[in-house]
PDB file of N, CA and C in Angstrom:
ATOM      1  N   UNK A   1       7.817 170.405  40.331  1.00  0.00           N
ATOM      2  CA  UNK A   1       8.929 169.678  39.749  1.00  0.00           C
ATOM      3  C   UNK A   1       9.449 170.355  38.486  1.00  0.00           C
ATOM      4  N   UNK A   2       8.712 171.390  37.567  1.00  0.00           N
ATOM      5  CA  UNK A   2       9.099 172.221  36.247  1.00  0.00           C
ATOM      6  C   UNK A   2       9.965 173.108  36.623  1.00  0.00           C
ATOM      7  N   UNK A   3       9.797 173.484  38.094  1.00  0.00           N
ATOM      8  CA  UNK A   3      10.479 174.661  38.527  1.00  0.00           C
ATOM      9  C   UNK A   3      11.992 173.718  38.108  1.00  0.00           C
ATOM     10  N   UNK A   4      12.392 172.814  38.738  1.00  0.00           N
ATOM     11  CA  UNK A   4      13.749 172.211  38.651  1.00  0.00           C
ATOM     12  C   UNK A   4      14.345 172.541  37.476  1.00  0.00           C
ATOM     13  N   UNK A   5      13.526 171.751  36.497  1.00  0.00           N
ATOM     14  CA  UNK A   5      14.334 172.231  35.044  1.00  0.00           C
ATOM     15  C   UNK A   5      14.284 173.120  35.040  1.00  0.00           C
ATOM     16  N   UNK A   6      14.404 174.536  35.680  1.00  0.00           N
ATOM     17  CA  UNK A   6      14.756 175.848  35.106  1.00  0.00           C
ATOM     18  C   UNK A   6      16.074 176.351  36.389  1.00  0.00           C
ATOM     19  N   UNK A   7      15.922 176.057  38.093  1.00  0.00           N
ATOM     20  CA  UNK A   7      16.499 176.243  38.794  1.00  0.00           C
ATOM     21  C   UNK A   7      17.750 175.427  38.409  1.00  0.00           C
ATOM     22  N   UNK A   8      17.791 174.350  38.101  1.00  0.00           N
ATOM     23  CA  UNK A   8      19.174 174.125  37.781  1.00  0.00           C
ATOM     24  C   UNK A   8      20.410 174.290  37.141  1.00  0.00           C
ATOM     25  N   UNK A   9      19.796 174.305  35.583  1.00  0.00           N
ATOM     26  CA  UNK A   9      20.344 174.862  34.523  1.00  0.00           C
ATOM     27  C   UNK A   9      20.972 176.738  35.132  1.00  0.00           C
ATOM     28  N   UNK A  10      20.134 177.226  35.562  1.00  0.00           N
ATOM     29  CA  UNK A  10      20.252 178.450  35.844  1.00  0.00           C
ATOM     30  C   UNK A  10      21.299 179.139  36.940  1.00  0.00           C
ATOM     31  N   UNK A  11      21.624 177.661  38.262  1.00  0.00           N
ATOM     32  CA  UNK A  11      22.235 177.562  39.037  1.00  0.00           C
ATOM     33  C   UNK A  11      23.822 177.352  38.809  1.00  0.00           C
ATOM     34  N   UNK A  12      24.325 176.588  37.637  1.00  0.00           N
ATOM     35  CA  UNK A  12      25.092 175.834  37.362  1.00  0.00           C
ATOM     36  C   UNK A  12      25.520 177.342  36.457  1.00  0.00           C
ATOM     37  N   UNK A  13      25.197 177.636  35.650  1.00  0.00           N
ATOM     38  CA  UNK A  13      25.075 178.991  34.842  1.00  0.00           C
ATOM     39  C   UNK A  13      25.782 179.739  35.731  1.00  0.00           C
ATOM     40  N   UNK A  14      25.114 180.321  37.110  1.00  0.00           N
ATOM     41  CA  UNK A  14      25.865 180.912  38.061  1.00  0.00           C
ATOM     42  C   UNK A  14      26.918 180.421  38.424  1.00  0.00           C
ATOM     43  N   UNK A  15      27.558 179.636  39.020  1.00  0.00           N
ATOM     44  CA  UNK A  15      28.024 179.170  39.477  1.00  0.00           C
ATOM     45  C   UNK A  15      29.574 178.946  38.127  1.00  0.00           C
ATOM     46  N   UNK A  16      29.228 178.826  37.129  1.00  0.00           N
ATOM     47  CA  UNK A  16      30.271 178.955  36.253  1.00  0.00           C
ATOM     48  C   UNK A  16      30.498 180.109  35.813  1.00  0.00           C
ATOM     49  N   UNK A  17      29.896 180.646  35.473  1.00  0.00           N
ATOM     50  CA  UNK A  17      30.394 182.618  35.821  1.00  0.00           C
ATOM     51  C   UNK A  17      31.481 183.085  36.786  1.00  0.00           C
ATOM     52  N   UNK A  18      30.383 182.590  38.199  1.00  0.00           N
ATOM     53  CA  UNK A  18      31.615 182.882  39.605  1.00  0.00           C
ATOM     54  C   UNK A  18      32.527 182.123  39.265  1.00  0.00           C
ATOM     55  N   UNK A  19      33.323 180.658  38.616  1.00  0.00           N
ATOM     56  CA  UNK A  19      34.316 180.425  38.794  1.00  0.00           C
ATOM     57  C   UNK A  19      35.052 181.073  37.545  1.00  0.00           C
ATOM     58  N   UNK A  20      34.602 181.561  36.106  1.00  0.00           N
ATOM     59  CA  UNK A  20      35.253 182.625  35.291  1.00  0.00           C
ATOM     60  C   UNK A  20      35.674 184.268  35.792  1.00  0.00           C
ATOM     61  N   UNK A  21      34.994 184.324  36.859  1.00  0.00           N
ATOM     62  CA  UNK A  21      34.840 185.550  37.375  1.00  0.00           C
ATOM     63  C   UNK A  21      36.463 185.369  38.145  1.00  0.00           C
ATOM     64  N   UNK A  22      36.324 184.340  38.696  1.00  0.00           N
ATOM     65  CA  UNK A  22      37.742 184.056  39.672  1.00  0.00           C
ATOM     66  C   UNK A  22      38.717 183.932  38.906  1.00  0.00           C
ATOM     67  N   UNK A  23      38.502 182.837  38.063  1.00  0.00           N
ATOM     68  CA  UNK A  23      40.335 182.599  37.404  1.00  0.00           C
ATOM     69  C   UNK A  23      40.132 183.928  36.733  1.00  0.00           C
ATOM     70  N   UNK A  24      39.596 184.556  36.124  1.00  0.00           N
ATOM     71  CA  UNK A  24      40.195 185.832  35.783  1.00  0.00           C
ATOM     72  C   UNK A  24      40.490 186.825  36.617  1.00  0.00           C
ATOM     73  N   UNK A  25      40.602 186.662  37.460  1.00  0.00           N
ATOM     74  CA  UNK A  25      40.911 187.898  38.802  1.00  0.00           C
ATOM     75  C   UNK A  25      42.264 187.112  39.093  1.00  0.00           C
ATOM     76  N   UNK A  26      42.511 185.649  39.209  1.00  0.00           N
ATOM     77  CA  UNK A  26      43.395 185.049  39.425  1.00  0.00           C
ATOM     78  C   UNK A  26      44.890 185.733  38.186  1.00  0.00           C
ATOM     79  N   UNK A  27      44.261 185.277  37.215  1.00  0.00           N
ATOM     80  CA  UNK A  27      44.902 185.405  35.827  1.00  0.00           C
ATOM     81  C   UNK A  27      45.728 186.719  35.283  1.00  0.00           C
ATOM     82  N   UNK A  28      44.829 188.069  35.961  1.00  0.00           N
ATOM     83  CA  UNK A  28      45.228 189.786  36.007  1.00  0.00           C
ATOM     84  C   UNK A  28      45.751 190.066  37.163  1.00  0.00           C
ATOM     85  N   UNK A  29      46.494 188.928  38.124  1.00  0.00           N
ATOM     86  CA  UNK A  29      46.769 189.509  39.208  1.00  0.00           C
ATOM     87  C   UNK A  29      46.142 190.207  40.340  1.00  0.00           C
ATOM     88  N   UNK A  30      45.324 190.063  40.209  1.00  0.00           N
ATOM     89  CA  UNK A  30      44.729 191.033  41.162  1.00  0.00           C
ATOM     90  C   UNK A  30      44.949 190.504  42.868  1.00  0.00           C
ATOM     91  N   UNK A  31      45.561 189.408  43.221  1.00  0.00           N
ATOM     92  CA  UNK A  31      45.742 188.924  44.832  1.00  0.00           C
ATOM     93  C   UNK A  31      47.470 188.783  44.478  1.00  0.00           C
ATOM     94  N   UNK A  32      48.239 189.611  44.102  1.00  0.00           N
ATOM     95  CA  UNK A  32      49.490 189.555  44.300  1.00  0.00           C
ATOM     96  C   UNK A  32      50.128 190.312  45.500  1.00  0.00           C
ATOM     97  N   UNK A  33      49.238 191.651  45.740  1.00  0.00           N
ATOM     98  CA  UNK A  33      50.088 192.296  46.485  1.00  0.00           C
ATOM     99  C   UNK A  33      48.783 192.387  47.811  1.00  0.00           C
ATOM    100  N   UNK A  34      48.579 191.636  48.726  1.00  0.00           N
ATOM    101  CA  UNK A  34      47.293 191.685  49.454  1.00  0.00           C
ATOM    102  C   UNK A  34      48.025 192.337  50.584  1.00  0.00           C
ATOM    103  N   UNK A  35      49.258 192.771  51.236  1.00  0.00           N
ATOM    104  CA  UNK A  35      49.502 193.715  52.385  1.00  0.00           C
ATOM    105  C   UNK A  35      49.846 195.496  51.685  1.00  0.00           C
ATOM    106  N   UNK A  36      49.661 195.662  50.802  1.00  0.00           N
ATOM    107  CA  UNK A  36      49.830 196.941  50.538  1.00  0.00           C
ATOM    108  C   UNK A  36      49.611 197.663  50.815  1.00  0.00           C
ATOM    109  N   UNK A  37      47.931 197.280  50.056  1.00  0.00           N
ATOM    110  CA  UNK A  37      46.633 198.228  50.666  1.00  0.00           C
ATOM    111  C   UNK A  37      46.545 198.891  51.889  1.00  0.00           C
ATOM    112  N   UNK A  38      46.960 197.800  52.771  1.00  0.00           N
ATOM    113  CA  UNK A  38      46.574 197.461  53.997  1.00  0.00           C
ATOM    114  C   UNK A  38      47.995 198.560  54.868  1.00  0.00           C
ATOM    115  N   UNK A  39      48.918 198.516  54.358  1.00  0.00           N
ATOM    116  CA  UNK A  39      49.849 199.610  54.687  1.00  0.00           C
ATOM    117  C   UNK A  39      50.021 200.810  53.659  1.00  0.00           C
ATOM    118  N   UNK A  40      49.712 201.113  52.860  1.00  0.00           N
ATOM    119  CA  UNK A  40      49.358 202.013  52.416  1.00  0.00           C
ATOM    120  C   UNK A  40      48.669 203.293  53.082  1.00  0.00           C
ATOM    121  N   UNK A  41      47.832 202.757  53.637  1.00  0.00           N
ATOM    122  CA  UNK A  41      47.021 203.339  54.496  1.00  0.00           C
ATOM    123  C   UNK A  41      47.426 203.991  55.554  1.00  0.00           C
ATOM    124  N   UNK A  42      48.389 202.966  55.951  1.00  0.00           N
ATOM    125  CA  UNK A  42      49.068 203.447  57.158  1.00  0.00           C
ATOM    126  C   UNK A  42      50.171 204.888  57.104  1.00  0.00           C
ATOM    127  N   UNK A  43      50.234 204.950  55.752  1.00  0.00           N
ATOM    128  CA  UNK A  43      51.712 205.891  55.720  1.00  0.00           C
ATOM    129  C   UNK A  43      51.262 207.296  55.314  1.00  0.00           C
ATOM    130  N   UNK A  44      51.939 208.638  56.009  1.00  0.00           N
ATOM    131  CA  UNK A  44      51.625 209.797  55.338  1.00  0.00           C
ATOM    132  C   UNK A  44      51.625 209.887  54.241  1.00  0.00           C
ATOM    133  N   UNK A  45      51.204 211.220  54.108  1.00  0.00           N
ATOM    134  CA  UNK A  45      50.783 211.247  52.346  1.00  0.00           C
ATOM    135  C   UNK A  45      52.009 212.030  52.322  1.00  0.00           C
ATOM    136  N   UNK A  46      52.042 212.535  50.546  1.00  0.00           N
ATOM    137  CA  UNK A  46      53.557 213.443  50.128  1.00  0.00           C
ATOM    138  C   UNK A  46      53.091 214.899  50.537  1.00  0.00           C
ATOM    139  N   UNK A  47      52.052 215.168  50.279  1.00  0.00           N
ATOM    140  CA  UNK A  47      51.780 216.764  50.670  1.00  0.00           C
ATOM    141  C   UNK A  47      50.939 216.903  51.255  1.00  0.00           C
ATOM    142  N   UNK A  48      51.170 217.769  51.688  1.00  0.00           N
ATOM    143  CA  UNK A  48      49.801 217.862  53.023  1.00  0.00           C
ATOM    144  C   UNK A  48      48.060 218.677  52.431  1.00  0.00           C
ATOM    145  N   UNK A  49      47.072 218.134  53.464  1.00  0.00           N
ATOM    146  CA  UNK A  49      45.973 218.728  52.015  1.00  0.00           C
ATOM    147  C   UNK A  49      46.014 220.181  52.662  1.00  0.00           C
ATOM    148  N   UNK A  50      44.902 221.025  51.308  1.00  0.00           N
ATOM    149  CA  UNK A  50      45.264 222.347  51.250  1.00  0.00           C
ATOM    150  C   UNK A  50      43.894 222.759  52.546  1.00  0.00           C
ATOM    151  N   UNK A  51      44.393 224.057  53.342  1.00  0.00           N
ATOM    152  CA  UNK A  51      42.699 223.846  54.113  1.00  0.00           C
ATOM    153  C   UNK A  51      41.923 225.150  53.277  1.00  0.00           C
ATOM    154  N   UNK A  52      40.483 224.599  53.642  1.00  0.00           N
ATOM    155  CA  UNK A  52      39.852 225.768  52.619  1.00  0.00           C
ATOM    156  C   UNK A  52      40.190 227.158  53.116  1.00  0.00           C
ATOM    157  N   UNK A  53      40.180 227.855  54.021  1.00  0.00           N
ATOM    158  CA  UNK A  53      40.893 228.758  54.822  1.00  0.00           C
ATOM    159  C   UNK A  53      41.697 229.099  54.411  1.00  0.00           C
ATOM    160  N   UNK A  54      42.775 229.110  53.904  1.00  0.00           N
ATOM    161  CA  UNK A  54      43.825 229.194  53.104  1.00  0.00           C
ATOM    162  C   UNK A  54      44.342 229.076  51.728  1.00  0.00           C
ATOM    163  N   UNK A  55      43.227 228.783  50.796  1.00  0.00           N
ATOM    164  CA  UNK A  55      43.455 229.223  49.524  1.00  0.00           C
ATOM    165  C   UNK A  55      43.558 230.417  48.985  1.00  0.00           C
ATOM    166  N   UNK A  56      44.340 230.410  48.292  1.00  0.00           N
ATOM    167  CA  UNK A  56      44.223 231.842  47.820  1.00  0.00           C
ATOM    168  C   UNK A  56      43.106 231.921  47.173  1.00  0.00           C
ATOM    169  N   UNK A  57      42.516 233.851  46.802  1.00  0.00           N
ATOM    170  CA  UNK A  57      40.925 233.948  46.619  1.00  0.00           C
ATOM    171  C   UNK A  57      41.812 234.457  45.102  1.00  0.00           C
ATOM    172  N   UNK A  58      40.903 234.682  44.344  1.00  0.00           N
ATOM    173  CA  UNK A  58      40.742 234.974  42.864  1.00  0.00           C
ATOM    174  C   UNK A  58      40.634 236.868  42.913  1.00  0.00           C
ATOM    175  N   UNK A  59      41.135 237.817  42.249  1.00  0.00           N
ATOM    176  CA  UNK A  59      41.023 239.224  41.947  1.00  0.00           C
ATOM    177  C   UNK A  59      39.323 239.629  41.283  1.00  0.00           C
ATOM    178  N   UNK A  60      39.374 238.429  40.536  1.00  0.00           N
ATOM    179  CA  UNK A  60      38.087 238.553  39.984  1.00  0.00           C
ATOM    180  C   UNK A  60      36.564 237.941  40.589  1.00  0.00           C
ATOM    181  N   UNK A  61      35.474 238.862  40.541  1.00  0.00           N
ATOM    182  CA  UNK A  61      34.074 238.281  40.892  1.00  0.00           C
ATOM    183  C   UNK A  61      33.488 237.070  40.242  1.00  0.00           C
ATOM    184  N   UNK A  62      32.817 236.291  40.888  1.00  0.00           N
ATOM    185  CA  UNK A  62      33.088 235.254  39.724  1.00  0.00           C
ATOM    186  C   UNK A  62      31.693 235.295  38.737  1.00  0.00           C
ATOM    187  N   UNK A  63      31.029 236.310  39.086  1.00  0.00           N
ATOM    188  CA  UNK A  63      29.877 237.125  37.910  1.00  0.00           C
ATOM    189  C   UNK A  63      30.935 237.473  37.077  1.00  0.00           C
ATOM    190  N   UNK A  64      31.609 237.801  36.435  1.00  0.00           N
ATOM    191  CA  UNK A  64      32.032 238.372  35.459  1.00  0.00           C
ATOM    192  C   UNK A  64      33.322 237.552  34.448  1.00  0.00           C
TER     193      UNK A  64
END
C-alpha cells in the first residue's frame, strides 16, 4: 500500500508533462501543415545527386 503514495504522485507528474508537452507542440505550430511532409516526398528534387563516379578528382595527392 506505500508503494501507492509514491506511484501516484509520480503518475499524475507524468501525465502533466505529456499534457505540457502537447499544448506546447500545439502552441509552436507544429500540426499546421500535416500533408506536406507527406508530399514533399513525393516530388523531385532541384538537382540531381552527384554520382561518386563522376566527381571530379583533385591534381593533388592527398599526402601532401
Amino acid at each position: 500500500m506505500n508503494i501507492l503514495a509514491i506511484l501516484i504522485p509520480v503518475s499524475l507528474t507524468l501525465g502533466g508533462l505529456g499534457l505540457l508537452a502537447f499544448l506546447w507542440s500545439l502552441r509552436s505550430d507544429q500540426y499546421d501543415d500535416l500533408d506536406g511532409a507527406a508530399w514533399r516526398i513525393l516530388l523531385d528534387d532541384e538537382t540531381p545527386p552527384v554520382d561518386v563516379d563522376q566527381r571530379p578528382e583533385t591534381d593533388h595527392p592527398a599526402g601532401s
